[in-house]
Protein backbone atom coordinates (compact mmCIF):
# COMPACT_ATOMS: atom_id res chain seq x y z
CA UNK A 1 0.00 0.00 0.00
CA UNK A 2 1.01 3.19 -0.70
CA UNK A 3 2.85 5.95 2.26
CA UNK A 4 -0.36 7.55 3.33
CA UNK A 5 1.50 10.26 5.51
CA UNK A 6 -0.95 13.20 4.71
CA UNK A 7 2.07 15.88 5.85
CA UNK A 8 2.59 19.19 3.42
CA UNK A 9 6.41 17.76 2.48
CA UNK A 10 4.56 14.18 1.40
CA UNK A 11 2.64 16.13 -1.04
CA UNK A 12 5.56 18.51 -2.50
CA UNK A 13 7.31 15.52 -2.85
CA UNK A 14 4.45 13.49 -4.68
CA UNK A 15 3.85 16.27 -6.32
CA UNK A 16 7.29 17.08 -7.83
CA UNK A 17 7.15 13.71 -8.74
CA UNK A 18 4.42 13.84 -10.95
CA UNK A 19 5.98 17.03 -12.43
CA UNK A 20 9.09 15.18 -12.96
CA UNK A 21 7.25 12.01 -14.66
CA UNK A 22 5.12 14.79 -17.27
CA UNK A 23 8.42 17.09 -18.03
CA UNK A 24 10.34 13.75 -18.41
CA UNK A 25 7.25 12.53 -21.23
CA UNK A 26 7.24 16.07 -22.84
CA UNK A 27 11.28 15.86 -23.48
CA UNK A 28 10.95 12.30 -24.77
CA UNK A 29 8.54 13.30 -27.21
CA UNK A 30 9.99 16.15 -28.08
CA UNK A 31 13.44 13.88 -28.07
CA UNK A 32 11.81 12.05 -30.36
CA UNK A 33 10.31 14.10 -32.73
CA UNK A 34 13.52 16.31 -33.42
CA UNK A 35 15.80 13.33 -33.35
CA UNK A 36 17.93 14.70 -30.84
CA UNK A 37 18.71 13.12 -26.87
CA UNK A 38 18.42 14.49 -23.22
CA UNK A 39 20.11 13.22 -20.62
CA UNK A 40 18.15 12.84 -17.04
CA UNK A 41 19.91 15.62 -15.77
CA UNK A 42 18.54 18.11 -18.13
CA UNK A 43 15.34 16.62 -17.06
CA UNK A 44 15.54 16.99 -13.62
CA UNK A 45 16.86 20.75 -14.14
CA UNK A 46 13.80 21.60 -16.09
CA UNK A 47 11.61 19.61 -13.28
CA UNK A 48 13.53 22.10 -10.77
CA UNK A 49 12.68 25.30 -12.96
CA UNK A 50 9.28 24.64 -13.54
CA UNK A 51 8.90 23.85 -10.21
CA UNK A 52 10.63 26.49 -8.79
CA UNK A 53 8.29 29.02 -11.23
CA UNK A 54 5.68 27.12 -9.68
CA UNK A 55 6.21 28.04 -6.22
CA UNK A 56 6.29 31.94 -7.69
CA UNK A 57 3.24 31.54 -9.57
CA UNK A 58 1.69 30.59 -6.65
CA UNK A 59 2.59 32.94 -4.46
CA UNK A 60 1.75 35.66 -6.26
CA UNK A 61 -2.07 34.42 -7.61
CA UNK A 62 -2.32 33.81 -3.82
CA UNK A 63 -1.19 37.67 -3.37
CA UNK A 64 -3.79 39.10 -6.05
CA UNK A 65 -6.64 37.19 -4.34
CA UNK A 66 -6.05 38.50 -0.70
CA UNK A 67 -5.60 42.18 -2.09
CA UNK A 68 -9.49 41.82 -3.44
CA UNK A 69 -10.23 40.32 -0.19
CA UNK A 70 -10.76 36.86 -1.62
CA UNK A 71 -10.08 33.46 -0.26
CA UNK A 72 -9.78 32.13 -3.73
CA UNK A 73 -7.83 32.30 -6.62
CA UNK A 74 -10.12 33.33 -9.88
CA UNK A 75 -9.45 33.83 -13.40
CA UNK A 76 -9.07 37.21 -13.06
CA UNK A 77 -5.97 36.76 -10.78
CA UNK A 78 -4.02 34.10 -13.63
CA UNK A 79 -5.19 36.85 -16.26
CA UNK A 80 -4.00 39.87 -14.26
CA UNK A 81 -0.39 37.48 -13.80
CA UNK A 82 -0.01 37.60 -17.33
CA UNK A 83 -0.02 41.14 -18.04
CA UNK A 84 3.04 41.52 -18.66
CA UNK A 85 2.66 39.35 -21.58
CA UNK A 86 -0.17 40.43 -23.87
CA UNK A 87 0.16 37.42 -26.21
CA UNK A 88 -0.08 34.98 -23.50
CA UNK A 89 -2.68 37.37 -22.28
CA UNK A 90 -4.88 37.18 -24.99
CA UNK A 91 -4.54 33.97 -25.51
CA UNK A 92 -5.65 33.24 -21.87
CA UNK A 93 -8.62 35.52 -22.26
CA UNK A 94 -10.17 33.97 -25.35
CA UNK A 95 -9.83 30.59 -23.28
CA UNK A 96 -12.03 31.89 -20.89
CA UNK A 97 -14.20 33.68 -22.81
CA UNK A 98 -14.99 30.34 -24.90
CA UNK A 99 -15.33 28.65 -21.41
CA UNK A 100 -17.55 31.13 -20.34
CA UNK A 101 -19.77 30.85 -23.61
CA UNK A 102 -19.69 27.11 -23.22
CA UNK A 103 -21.21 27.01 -20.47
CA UNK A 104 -23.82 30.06 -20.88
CA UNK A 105 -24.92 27.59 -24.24
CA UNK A 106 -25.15 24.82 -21.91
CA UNK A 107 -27.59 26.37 -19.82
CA UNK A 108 -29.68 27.99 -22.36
CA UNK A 109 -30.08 24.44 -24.09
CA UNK A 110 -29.92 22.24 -20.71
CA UNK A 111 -33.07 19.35 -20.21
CA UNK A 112 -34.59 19.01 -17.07
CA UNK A 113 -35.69 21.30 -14.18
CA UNK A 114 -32.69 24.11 -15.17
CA UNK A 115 -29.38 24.39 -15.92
CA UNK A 116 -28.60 24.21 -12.28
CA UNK A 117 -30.50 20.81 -11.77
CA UNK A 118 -28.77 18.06 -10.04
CA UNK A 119 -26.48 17.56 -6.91
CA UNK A 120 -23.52 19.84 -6.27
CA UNK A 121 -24.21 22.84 -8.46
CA UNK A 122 -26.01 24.96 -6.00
CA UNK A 123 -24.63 26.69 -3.50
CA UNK A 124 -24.17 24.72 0.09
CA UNK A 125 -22.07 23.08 2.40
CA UNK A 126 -19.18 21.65 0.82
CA UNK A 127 -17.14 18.80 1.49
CA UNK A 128 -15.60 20.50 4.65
CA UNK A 129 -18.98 21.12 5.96
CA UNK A 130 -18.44 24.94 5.47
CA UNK A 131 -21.69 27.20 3.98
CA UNK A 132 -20.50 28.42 0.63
């Protein structure tokens, strides 16, 4: 059975795992598809870069949110971190935007009672017991 130790340093660590395991597949196929090699240091370096820009990313969507009093991180926090990049920017913004219509066409064409039939889609206590 797997270590079921719930602590914070359990999870970086399964987490940079992970990260390790889908930077290592993205160099292989990229490996493979230009015909050229990477060693498993280069891999971990990358896994150590992303990570660390990671950590930074974090920290500062986590910043954003608690300016606008917020608990949570929103859309608008990732879209106001890439302002200093207005083609990432825009790109980010369609993506939500097409999300956003997405969903608005779901619940104009939805079956049932409403578009907000069903368990879980209200508002309510979560999982944590906590009134949302």
């Amino acid at each position: 059975m797997a270590d079921a130790d719930p602590s914070p340093e359990n999870d970086a660590q399964r987490l940079k795992a992970a990260l390790w395991f889908a930077v290592g597949q993205i160099v292989d196929e990229e490996c493979l598809r230009r015909n050229r090699n990477a060693t498993p240091q280069f891999i971990g370096a990358l896994t150590e870069l992303v990570w660390t820009q990671i950590e930074n990313i974090a920290i500062d969507l986590e910043s954003f949110a608690n300016h606008a009093s917020r608990e949570n991180v929103t859309t608008e926090d990732v879209l106001l971190l890439a302002r200093k990049n207005p083609d990432l920017q825009g790109i980010m913004a369609d993506f939500v935007q097409e999300r956003k219509d997405i969903k608005a066409a779901r619940g104009r064409t939805g079956t049932g009672a409403g578009a907000g039939a069903g368990r879980g889609r209200g508002r309510g206590r979560g999982r944590d017991g906590v009134r949302r």
